[in-house]
PDB file of N, CA and C in Angstrom:
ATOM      1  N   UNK A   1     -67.481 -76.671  41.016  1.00  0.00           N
ATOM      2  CA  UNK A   1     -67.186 -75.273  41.215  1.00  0.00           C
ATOM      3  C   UNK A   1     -68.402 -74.535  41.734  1.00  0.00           C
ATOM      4  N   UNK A   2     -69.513 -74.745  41.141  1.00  0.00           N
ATOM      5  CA  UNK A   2     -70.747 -74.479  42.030  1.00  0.00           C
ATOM      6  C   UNK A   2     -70.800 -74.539  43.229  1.00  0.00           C
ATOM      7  N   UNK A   3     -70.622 -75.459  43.736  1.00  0.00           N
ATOM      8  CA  UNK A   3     -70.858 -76.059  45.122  1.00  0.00           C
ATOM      9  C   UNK A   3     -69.537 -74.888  46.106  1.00  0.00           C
ATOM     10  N   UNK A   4     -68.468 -74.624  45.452  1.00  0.00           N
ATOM     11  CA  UNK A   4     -67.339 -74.356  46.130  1.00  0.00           C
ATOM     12  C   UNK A   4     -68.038 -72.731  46.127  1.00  0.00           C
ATOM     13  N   UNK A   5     -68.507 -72.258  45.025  1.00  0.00           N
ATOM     14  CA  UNK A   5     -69.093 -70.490  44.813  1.00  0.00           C
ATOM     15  C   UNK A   5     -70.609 -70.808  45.891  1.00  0.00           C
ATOM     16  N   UNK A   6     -71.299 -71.691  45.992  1.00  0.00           N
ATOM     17  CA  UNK A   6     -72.273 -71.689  47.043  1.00  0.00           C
ATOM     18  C   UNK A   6     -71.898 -71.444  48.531  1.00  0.00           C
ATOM     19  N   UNK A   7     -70.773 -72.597  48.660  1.00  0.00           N
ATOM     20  CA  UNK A   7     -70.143 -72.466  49.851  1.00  0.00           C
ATOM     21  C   UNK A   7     -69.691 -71.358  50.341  1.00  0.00           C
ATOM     22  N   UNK A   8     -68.978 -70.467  49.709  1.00  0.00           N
ATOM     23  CA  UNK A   8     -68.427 -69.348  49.703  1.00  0.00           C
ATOM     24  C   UNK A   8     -69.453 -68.150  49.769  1.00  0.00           C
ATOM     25  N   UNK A   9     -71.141 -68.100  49.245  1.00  0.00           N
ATOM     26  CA  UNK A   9     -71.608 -67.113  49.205  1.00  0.00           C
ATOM     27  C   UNK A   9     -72.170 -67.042  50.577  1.00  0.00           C
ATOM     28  N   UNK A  10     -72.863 -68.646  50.610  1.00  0.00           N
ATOM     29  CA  UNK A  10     -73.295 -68.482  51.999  1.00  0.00           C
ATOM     30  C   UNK A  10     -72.350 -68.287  53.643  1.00  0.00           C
ATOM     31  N   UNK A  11     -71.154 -68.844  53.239  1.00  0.00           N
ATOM     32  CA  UNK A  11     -69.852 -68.113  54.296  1.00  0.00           C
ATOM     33  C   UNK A  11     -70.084 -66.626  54.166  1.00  0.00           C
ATOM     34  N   UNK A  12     -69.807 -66.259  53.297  1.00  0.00           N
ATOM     35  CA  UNK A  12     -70.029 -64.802  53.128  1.00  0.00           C
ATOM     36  C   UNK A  12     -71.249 -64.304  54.076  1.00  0.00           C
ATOM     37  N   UNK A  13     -72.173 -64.593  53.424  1.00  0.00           N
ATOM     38  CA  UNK A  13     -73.486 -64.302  54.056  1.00  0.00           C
ATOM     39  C   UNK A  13     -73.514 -64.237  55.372  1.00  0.00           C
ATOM     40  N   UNK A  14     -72.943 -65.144  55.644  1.00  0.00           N
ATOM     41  CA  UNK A  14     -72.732 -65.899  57.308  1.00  0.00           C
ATOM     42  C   UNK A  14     -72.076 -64.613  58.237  1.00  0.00           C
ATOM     43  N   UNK A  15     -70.730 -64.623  57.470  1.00  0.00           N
ATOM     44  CA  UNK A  15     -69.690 -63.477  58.193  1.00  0.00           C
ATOM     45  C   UNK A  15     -70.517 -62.193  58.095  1.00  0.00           C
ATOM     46  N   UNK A  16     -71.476 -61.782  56.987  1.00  0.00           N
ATOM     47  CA  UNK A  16     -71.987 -60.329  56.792  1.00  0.00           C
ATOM     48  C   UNK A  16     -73.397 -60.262  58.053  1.00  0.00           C
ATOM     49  N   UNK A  17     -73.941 -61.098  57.652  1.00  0.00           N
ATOM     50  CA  UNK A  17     -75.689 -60.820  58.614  1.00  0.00           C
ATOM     51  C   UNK A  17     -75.285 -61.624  60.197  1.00  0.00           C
ATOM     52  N   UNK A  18     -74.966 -62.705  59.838  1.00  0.00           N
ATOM     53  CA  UNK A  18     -74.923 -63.817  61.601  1.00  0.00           C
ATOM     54  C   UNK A  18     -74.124 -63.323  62.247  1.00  0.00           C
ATOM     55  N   UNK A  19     -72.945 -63.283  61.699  1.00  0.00           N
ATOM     56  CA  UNK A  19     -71.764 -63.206  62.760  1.00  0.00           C
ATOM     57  C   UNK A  19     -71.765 -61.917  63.889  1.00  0.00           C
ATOM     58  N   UNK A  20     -72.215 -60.097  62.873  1.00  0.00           N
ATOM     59  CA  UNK A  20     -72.027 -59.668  63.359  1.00  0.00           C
ATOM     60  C   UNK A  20     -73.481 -59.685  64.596  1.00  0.00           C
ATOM     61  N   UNK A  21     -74.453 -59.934  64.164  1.00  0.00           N
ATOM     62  CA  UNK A  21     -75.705 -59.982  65.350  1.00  0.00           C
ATOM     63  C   UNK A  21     -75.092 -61.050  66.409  1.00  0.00           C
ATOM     64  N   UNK A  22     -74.663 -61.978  65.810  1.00  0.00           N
ATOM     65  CA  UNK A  22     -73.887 -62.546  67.280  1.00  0.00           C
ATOM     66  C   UNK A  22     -72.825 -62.090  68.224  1.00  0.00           C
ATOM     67  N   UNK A  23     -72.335 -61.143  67.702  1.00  0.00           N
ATOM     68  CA  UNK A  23     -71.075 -60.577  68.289  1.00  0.00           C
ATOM     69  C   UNK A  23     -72.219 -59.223  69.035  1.00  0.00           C
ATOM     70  N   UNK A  24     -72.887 -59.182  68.618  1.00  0.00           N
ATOM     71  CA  UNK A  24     -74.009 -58.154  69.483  1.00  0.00           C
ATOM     72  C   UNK A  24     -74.833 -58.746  70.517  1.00  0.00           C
ATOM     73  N   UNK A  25     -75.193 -60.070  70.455  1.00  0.00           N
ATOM     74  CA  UNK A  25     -75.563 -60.587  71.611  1.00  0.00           C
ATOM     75  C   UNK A  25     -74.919 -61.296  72.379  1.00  0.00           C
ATOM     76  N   UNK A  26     -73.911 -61.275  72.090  1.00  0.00           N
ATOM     77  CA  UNK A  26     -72.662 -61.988  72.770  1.00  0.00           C
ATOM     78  C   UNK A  26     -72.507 -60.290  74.130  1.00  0.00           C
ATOM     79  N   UNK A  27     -71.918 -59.300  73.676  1.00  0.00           N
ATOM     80  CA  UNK A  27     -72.324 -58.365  74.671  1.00  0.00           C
ATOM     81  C   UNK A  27     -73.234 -58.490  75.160  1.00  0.00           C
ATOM     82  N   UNK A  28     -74.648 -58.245  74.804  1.00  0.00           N
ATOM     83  CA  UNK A  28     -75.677 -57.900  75.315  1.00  0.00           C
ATOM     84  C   UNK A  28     -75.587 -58.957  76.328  1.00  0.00           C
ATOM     85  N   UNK A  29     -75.198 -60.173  76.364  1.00  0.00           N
ATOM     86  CA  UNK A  29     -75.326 -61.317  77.142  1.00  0.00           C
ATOM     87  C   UNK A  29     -74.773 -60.656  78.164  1.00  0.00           C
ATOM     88  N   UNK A  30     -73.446 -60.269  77.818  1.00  0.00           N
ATOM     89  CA  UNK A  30     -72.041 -60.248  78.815  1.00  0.00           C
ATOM     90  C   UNK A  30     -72.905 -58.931  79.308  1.00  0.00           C
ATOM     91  N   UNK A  31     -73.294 -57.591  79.218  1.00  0.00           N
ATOM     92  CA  UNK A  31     -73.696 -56.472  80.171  1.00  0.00           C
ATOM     93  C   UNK A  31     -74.871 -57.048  80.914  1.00  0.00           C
ATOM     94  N   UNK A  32     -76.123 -57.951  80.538  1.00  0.00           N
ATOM     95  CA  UNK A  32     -76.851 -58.413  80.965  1.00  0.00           C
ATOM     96  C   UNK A  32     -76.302 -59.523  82.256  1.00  0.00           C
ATOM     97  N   UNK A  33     -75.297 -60.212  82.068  1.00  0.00           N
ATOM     98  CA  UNK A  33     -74.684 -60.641  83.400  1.00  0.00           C
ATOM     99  C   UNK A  33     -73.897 -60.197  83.990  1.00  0.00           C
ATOM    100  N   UNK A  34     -73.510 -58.656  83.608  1.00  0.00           N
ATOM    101  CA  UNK A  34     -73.000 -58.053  84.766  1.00  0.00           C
ATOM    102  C   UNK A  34     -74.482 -56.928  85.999  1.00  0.00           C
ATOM    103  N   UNK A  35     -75.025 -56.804  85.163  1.00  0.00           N
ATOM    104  CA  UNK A  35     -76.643 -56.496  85.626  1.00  0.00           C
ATOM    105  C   UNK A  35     -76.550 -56.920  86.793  1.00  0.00           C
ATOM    106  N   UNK A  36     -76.902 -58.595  86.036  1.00  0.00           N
ATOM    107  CA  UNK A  36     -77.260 -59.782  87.099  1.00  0.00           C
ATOM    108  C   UNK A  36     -76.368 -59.866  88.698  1.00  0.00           C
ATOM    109  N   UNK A  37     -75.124 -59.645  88.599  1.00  0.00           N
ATOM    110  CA  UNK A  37     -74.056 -59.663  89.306  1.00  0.00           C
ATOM    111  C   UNK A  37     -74.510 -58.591  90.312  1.00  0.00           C
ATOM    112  N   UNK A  38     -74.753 -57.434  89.690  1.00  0.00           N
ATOM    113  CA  UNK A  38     -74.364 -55.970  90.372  1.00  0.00           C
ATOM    114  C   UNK A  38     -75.819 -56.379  91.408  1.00  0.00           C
ATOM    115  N   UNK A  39     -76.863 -56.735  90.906  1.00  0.00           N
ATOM    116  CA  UNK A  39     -78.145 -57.018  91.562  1.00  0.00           C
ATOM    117  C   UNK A  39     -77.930 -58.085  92.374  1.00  0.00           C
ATOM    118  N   UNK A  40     -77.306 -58.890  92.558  1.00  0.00           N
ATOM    119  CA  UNK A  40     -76.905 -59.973  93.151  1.00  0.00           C
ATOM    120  C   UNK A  40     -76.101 -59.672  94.124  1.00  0.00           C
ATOM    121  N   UNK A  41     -75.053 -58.785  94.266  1.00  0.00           N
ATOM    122  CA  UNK A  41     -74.449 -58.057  95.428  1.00  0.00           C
ATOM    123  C   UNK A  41     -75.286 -57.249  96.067  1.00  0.00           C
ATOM    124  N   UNK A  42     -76.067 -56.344  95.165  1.00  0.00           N
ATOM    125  CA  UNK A  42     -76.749 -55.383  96.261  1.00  0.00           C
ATOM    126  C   UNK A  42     -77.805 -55.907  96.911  1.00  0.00           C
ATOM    127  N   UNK A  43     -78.549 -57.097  96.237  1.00  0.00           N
ATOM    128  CA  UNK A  43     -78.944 -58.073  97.020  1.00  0.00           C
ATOM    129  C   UNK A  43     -78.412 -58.862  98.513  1.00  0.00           C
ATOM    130  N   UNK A  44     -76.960 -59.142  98.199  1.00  0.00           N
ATOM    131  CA  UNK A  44     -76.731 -59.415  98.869  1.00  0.00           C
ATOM    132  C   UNK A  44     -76.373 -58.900 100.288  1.00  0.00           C
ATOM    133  N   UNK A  45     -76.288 -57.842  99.807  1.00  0.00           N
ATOM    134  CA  UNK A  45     -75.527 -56.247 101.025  1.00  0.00           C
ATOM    135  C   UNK A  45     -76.610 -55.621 101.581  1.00  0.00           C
ATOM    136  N   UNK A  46     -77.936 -56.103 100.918  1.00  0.00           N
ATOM    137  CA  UNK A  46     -79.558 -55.253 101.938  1.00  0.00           C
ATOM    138  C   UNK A  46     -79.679 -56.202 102.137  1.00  0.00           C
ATOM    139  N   UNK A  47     -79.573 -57.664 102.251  1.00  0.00           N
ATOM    140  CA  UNK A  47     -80.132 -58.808 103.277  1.00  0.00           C
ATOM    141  C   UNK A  47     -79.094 -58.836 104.238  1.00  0.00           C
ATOM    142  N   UNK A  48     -77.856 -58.597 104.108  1.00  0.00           N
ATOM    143  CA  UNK A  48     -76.571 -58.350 105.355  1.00  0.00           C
ATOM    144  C   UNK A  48     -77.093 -57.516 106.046  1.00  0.00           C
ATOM    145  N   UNK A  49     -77.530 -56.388 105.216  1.00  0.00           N
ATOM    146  CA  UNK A  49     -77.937 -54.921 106.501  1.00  0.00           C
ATOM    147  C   UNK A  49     -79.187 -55.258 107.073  1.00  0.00           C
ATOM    148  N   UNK A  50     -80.054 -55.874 106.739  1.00  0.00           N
ATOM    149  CA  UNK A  50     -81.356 -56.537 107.211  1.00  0.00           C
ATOM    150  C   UNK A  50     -81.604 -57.340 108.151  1.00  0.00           C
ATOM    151  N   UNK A  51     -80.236 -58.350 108.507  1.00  0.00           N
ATOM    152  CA  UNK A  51     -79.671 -58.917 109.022  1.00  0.00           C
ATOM    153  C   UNK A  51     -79.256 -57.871 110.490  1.00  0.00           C
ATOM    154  N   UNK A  52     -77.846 -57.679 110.134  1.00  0.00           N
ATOM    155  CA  UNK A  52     -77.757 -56.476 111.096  1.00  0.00           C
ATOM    156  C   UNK A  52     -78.794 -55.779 112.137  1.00  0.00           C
ATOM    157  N   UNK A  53     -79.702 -54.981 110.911  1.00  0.00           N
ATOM    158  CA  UNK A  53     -80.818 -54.399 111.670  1.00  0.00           C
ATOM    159  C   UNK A  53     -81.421 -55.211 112.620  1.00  0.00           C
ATOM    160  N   UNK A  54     -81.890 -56.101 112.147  1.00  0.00           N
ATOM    161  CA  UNK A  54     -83.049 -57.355 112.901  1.00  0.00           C
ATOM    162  C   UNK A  54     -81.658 -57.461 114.187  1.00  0.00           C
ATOM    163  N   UNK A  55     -80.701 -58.070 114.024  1.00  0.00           N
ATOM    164  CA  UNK A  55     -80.073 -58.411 115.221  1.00  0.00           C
ATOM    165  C   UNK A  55     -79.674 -57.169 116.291  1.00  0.00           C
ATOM    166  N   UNK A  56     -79.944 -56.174 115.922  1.00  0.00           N
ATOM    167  CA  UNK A  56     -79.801 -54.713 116.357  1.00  0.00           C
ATOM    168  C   UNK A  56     -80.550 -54.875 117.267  1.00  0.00           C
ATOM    169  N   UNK A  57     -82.207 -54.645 116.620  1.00  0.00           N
ATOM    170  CA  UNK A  57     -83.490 -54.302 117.121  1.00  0.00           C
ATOM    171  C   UNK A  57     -83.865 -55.749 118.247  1.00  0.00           C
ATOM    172  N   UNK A  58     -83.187 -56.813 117.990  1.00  0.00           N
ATOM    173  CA  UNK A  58     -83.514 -58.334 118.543  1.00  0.00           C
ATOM    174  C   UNK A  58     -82.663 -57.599 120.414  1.00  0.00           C
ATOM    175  N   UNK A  59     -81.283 -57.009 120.297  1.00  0.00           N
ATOM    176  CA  UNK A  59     -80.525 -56.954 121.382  1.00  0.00           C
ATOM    177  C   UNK A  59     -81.245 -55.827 121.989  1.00  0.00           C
ATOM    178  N   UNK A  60     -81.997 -54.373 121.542  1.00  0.00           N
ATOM    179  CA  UNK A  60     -82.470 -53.549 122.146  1.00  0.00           C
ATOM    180  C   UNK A  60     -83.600 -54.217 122.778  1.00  0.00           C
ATOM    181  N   UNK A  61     -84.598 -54.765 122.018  1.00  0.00           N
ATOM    182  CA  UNK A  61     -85.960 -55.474 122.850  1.00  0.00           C
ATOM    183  C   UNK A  61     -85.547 -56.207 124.240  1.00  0.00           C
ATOM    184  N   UNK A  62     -84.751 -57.331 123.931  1.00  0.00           N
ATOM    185  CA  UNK A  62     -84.154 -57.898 124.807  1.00  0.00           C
ATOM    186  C   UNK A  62     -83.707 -56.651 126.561  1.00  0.00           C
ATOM    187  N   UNK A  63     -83.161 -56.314 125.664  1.00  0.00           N
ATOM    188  CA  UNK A  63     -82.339 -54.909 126.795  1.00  0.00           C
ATOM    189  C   UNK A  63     -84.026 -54.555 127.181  1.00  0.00           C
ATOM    190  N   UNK A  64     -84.532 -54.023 126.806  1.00  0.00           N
ATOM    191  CA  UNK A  64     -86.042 -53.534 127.008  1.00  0.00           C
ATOM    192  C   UNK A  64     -86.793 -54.189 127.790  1.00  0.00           C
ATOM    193  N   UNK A  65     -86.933 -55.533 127.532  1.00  0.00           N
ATOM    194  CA  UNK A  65     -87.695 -56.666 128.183  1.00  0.00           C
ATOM    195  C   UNK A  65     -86.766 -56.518 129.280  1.00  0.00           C
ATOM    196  N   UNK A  66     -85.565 -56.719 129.840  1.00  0.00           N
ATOM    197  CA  UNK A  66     -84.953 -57.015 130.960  1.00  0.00           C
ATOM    198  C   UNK A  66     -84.781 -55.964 131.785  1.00  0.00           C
ATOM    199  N   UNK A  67     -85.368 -54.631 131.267  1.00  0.00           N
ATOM    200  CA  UNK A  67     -85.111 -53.261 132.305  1.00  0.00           C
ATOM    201  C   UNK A  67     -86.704 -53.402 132.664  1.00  0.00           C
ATOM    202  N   UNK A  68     -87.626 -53.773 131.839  1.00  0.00           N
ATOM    203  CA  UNK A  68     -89.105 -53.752 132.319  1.00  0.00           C
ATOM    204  C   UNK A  68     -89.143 -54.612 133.115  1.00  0.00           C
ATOM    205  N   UNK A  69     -88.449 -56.103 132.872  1.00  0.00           N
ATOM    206  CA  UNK A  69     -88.538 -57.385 133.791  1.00  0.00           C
ATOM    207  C   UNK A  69     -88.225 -56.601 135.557  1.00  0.00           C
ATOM    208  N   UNK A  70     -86.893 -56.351 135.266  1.00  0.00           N
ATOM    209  CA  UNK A  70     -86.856 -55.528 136.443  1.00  0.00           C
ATOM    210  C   UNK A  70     -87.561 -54.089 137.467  1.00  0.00           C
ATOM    211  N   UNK A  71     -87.775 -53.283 136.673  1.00  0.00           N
ATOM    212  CA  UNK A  71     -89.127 -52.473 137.193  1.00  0.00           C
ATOM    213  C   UNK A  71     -90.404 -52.869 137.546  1.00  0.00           C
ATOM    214  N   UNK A  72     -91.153 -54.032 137.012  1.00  0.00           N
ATOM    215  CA  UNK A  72     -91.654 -54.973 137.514  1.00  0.00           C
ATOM    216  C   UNK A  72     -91.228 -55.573 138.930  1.00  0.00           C
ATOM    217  N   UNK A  73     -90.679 -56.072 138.910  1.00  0.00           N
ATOM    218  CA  UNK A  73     -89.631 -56.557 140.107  1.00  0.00           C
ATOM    219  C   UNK A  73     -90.021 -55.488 141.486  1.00  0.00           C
ATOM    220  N   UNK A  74     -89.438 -54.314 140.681  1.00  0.00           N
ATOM    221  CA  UNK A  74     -89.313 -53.485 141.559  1.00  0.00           C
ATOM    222  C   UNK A  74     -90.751 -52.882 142.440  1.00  0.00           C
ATOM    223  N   UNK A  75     -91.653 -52.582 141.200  1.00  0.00           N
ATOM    224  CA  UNK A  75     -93.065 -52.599 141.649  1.00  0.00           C
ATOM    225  C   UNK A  75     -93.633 -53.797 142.497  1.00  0.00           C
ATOM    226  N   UNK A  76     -93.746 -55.060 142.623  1.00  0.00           N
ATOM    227  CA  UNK A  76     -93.916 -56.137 143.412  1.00  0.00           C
ATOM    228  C   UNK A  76     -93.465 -55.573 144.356  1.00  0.00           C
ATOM    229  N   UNK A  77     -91.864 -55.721 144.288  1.00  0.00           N
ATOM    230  CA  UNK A  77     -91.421 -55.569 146.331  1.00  0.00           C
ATOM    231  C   UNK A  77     -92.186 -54.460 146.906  1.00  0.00           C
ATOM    232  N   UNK A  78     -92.094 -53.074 146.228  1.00  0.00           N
ATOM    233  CA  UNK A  78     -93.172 -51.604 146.707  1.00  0.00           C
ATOM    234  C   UNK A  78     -94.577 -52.146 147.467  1.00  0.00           C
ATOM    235  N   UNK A  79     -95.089 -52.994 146.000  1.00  0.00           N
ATOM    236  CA  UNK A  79     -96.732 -53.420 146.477  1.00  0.00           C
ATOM    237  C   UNK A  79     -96.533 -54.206 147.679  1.00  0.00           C
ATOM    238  N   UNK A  80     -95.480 -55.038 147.712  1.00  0.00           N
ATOM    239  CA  UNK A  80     -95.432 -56.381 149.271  1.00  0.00           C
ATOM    240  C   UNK A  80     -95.326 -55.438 150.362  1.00  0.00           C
ATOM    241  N   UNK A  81     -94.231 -54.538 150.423  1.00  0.00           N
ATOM    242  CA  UNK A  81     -94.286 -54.062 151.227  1.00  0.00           C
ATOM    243  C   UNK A  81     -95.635 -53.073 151.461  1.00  0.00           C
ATOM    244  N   UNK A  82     -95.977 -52.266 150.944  1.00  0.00           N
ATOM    245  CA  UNK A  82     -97.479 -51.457 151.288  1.00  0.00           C
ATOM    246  C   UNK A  82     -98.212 -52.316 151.862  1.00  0.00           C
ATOM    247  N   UNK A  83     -98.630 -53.554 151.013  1.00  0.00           N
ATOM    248  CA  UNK A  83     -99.435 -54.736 152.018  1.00  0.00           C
ATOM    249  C   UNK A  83     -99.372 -55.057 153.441  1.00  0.00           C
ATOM    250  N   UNK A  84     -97.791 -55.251 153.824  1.00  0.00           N
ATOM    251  CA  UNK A  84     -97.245 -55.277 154.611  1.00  0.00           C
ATOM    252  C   UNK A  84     -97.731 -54.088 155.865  1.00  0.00           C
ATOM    253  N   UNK A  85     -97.213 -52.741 155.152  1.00  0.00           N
ATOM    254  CA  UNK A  85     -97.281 -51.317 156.212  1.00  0.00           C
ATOM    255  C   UNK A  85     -98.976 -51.384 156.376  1.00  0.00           C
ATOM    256  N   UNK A  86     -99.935 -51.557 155.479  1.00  0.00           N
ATOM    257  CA  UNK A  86    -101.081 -51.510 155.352  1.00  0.00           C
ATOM    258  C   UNK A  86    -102.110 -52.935 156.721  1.00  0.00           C
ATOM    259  N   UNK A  87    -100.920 -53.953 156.737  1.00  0.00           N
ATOM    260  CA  UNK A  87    -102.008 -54.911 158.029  1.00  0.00           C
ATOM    261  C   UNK A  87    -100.815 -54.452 158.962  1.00  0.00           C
ATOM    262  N   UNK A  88     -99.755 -54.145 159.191  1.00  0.00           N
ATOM    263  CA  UNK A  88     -99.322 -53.139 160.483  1.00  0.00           C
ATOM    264  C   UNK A  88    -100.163 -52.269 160.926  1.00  0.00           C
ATOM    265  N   UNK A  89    -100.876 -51.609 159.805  1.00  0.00           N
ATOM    266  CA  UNK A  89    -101.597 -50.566 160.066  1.00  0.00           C
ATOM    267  C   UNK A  89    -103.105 -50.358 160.844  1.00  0.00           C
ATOM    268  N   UNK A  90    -103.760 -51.546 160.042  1.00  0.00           N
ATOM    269  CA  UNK A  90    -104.963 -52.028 161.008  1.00  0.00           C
ATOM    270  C   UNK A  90    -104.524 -52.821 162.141  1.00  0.00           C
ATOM    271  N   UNK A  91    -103.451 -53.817 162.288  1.00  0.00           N
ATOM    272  CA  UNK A  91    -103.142 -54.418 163.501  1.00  0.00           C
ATOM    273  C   UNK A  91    -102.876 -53.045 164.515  1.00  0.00           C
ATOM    274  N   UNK A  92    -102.561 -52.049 164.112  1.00  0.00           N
ATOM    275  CA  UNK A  92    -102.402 -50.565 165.391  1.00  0.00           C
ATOM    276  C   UNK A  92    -104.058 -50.670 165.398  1.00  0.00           C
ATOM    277  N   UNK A  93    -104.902 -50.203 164.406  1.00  0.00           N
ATOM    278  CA  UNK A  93    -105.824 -49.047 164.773  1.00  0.00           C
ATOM    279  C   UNK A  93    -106.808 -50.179 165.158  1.00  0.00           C
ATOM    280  N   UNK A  94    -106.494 -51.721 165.068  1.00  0.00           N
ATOM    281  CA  UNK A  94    -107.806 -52.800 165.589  1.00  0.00           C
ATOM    282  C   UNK A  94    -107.478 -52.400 167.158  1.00  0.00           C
ATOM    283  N   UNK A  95    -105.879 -52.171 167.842  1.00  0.00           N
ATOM    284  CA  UNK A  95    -105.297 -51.774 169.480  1.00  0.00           C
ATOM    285  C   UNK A  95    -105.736 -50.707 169.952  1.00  0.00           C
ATOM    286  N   UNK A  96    -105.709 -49.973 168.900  1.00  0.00           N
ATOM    287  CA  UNK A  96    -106.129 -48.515 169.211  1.00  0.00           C
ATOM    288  C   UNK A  96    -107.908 -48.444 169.890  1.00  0.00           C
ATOM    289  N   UNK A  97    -108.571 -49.132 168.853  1.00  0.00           N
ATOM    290  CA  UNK A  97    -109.787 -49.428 169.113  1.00  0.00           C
ATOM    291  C   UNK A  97    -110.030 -49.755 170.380  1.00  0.00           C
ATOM    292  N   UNK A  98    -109.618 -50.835 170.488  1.00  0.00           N
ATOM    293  CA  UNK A  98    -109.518 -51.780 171.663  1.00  0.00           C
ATOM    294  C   UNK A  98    -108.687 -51.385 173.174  1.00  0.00           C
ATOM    295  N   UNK A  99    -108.779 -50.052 172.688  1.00  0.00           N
ATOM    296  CA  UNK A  99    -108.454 -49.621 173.943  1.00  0.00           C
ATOM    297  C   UNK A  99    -109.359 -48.758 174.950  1.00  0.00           C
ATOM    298  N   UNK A 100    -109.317 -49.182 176.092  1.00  0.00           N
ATOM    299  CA  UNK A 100    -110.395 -48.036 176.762  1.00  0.00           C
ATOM    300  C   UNK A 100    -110.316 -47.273 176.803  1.00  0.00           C
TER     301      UNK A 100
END
């Protein structure tokens, strides 16, 4: 009968002090992994937009590089040609010279 009133005090005991601190970290667990979750999406939704951005800023450069590529372009043919008008120009005034 001892043994059965031991059994019983420390059940008792059990249900009064353990159980309920476990039923308190049993939440605390469960809000602590919804934490985890909520941080884990918004994690996930600023590396999407990060994403985004970068591929944003990747298509404007691009666009950028290929309007400069071309103004470039455009400056060359200007300079060829000036080169160009520029030994037209002494080929006149070497005739001009060279004239009596």
């Amino acid at each position: 009968m001892a043994v059965r009133g031991m059994y019983e005090t420390v059940k008792q005991a059990f249900q009064d002090i353990v159980a309920p601190q476990l039923a308190e970290l049993k939440g605390d667990l469960r809000r602590l992994d919804e934490k985890i979750d909520a941080v884990r999406t918004e994690l996930s939704f600023t590396r999407q937009h990060l994403d985004e951005k970068l591929d944003s800023l990747r298509a404007e450069l691009k666009a950028e590089m290929l309007r400069l590529d071309e103004k470039i372009g455009s400056t060359n043919i200007r300079l060829t040609e000036t080169l160009e008008i520029r030994e037209r120009l002494a080929t006149l005034e070497a005739k001009l010279a060279a004239r009596p």
